[in-house]
Protein backbone atom coordinates (compact mmCIF):
# COMPACT_ATOMS: atom_id res chain seq x y z
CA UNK A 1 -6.35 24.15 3.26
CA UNK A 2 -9.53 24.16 1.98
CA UNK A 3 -11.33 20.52 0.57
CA UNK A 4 -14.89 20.43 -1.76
CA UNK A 5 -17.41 19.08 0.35
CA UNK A 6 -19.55 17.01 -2.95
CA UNK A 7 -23.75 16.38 -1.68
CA UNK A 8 -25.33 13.41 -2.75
CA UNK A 9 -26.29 15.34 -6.44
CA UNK A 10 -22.74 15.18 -7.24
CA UNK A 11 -23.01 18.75 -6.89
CA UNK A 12 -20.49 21.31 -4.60
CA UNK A 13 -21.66 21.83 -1.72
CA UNK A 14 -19.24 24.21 -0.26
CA UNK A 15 -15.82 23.63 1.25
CA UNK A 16 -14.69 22.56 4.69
CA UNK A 17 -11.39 23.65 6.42
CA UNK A 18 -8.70 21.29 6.49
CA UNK A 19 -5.30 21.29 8.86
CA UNK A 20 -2.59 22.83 6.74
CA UNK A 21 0.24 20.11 8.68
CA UNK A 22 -1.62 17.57 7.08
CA UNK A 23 -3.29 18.49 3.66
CA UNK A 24 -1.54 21.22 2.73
CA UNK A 25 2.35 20.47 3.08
CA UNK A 26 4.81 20.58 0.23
CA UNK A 27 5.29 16.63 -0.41
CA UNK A 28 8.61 14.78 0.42
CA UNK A 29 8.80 12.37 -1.88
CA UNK A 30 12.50 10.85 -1.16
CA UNK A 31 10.45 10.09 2.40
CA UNK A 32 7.46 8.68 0.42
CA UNK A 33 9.41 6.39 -1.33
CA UNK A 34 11.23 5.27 1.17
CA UNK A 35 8.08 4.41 3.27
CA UNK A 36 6.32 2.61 0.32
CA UNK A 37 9.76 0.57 -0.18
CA UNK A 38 9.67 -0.69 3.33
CA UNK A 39 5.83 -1.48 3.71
CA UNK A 40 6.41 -3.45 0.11
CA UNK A 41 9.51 -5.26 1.68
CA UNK A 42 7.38 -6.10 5.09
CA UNK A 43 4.37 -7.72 3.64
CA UNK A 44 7.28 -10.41 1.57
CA UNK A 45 6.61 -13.84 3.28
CA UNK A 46 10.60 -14.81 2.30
CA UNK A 47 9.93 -18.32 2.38
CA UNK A 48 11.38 -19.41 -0.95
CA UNK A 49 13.60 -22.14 -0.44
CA UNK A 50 15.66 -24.59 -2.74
CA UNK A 51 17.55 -27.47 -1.71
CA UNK A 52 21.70 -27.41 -2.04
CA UNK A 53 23.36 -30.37 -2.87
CA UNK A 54 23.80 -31.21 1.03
CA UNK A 55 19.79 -31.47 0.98
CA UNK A 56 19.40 -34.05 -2.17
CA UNK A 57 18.87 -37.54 -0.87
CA UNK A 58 20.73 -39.90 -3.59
CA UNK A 59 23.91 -41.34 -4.11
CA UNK A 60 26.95 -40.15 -3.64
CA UNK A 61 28.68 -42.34 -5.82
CA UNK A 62 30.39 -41.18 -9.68
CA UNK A 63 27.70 -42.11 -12.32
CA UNK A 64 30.99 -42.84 -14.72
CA UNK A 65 34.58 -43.08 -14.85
CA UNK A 66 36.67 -39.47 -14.84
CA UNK A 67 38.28 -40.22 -17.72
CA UNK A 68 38.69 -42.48 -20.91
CA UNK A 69 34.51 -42.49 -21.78
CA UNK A 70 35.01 -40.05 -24.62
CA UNK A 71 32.19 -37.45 -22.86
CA UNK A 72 32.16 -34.60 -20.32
CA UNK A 73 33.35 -34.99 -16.60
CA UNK A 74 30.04 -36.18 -14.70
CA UNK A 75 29.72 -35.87 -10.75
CA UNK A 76 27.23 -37.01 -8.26
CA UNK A 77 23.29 -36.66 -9.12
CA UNK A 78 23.22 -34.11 -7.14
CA UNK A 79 25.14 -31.38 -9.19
CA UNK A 80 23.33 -28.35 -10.20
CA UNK A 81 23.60 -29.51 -13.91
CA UNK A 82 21.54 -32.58 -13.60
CA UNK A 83 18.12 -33.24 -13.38
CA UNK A 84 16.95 -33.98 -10.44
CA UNK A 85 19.59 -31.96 -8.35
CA UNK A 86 20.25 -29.16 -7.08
CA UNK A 87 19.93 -25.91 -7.49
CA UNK A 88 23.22 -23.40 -7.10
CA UNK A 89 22.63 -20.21 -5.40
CA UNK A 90 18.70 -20.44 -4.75
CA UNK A 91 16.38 -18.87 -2.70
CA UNK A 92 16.46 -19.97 1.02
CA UNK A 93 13.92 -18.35 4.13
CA UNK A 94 15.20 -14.64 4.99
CA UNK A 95 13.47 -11.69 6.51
CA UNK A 96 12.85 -9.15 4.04
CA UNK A 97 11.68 -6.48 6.99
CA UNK A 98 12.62 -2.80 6.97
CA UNK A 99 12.14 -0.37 9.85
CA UNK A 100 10.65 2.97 9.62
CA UNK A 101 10.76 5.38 12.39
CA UNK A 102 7.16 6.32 12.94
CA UNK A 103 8.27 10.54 12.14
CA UNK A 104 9.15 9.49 8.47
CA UNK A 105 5.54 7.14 8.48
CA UNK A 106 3.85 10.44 9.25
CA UNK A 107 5.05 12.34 7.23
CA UNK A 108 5.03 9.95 4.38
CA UNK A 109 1.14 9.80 4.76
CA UNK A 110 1.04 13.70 5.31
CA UNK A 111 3.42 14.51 2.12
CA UNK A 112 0.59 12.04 -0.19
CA UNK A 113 -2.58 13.47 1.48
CA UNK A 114 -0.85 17.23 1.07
CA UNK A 115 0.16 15.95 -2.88
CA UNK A 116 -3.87 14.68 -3.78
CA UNK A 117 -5.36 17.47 -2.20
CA UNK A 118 -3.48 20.05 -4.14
CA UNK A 119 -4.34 17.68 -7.18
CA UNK A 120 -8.18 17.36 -6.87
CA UNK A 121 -7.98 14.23 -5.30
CA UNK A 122 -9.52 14.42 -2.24
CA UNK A 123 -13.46 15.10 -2.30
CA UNK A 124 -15.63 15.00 0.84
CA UNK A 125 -18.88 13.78 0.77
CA UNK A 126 -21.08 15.71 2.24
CA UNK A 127 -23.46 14.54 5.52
CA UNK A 128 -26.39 13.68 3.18
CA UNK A 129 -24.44 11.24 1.04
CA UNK A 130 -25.07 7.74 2.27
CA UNK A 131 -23.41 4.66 1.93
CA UNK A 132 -25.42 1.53 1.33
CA UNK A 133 -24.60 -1.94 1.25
CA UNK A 134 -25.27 -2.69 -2.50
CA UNK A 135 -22.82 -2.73 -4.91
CA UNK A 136 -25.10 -0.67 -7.51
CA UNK A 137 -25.86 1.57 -4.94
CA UNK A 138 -22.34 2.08 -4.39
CA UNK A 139 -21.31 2.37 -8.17
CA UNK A 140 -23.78 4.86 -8.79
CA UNK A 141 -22.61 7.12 -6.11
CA UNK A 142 -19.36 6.80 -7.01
CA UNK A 143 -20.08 7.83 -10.56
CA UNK A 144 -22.37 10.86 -8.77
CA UNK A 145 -19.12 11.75 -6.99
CA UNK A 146 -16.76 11.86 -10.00
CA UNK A 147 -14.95 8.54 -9.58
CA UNK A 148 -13.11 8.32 -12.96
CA UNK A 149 -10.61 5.96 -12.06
CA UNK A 150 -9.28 3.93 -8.68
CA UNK A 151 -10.39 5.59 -5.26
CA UNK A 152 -10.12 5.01 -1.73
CA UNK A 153 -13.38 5.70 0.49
CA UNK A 154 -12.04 6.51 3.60
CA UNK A 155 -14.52 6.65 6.94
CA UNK A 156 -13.97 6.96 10.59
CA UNK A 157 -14.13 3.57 11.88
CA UNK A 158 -15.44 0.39 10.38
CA UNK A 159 -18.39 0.63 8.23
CA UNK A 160 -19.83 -2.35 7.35
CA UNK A 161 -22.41 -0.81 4.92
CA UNK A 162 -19.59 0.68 3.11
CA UNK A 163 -17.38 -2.24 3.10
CA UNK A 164 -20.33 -4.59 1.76
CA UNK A 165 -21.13 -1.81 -1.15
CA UNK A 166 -17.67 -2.10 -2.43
CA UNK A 167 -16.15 -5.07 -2.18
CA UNK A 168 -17.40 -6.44 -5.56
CA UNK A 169 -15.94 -2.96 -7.10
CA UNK A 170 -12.57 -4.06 -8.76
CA UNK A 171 -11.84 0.13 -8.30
CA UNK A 172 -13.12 1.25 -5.55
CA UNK A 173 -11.52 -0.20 -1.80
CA UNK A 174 -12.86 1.15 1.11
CA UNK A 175 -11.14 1.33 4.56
CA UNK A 176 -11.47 3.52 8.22
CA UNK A 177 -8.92 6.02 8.32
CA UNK A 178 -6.91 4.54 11.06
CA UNK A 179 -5.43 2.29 8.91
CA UNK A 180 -4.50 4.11 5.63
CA UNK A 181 -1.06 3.51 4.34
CA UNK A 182 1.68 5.54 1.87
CA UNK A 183 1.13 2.67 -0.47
CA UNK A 184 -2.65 2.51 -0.76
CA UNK A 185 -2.88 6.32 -1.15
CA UNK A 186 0.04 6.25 -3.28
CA UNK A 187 -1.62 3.11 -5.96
CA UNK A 188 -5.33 5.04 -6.27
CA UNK A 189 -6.39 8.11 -7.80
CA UNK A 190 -8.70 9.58 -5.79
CA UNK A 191 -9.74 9.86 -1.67
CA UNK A 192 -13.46 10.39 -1.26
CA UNK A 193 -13.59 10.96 2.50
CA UNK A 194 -16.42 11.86 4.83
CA UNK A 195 -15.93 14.90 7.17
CA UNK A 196 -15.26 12.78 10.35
CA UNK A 197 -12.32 10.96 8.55
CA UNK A 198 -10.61 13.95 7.53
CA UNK A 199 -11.39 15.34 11.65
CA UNK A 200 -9.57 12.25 12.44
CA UNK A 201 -6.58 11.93 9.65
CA UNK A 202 -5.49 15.18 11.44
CA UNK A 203 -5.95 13.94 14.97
CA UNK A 204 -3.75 11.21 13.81
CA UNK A 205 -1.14 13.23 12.17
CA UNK A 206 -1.38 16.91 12.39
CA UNK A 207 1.88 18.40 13.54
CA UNK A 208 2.37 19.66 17.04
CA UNK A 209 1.84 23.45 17.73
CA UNK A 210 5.38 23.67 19.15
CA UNK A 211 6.79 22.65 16.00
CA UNK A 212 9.56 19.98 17.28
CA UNK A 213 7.77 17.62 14.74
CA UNK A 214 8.49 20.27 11.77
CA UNK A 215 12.00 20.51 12.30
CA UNK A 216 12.73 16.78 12.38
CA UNK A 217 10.49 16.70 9.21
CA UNK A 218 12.95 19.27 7.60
């Protein structure tokens, strides 16, 4: 697979070689989707909670006879229908989580990478492109590069520079590549990655030679 290596012009600079297991894979979504679900259903605190009618402190006692006042029935103050009670069928603390097995978490960040690439998505900036700690500075090179919409800027590692330059860009989020996710490539546009990110997206998740990871993937 090959990627467009951009320069600091906004012009091509050539193309690099990219591992075929990771950029250039035909995309499983039904695996994509599931992943996204269950990273979506993890991050859910699930602590709503309402209180039943065991949980309202008042009296117990009938606010008016059963019969013979000429109106509806009325219970305790605690029914659902009054104010001030409870509330029927609410929310109470759960765990929301979903496991994954780590082969579909692969491949679900494979099958994305593989589906931007063959869209344009992916540029890499070239080694004289360099990323400052100013947020114009960063705007302007992301306009250089041919940011139109939301992008990720993936390095290797923590870069602080980076991080400082866009954090005050409501588009633009930038991470290391050890922790990209289905769902962040999935919500942005656009993956504007420097050459040692992409070495180390497919140290991460390139496929085995001996292909035992291809035919689980199947």
């Amino acid at each position: 697979m090959k990627l467009p290596l951009i320069d600091a012009q906004g012009q091509a600079a050539g193309e690099i070689d990219a591992d075929d297991s990771v950029f250039g894979i035909e995309p499983n979504l039904a695996v994509v989707h599931q992943a996204v679900t269950a990273q979506r259903a993890n991050a859910r605190q699930g602590t709503s909670s309402t209180m039943n009618r065991s949980d309202i402190r008042q009296a117990s006692k009938k606010t008016g006879r059963q019969k013979g006042g000429g109106r509806a029935r009325m219970g305790t103050p605690s029914s659902p229908t009054r104010i001030g009670g409870a509330v029927a069928h609410g929310p109470h603390p759960r765990s929301y989580r979903q496991r994954l097995p780590k082969r579909m978490k692969r491949l679900a960040i494979r099958s994305l990478l593989s589906q931007r690439a063959a869209e344009g998505g992916v540029i890499v900036a070239a080694p004289d492109v360099e990323f400052e700690a100013k947020t114009s500075a960063m705007a302007s090179l992301c306009r250089t590069l041919g940011i139109e919409r939301t992008a990720l800027v993936v390095s290797d590692g923590v870069d602080e520079a980076l991080l400082r330059g866009t954090k005050n860009l409501p588009n633009i989020q930038a991470m290391p590549a050890q922790t990209l996710s289905s769902y962040l490539i999935l919500t942005h546009d656009q993956l504007v990655m420097t050459e040692a990110a992409v070495r180390r997206c497919e140290a991460m998740w390139a496929v085995e030679s001996d292909g035992a990871e291809e035919a689980g993937d199947a």
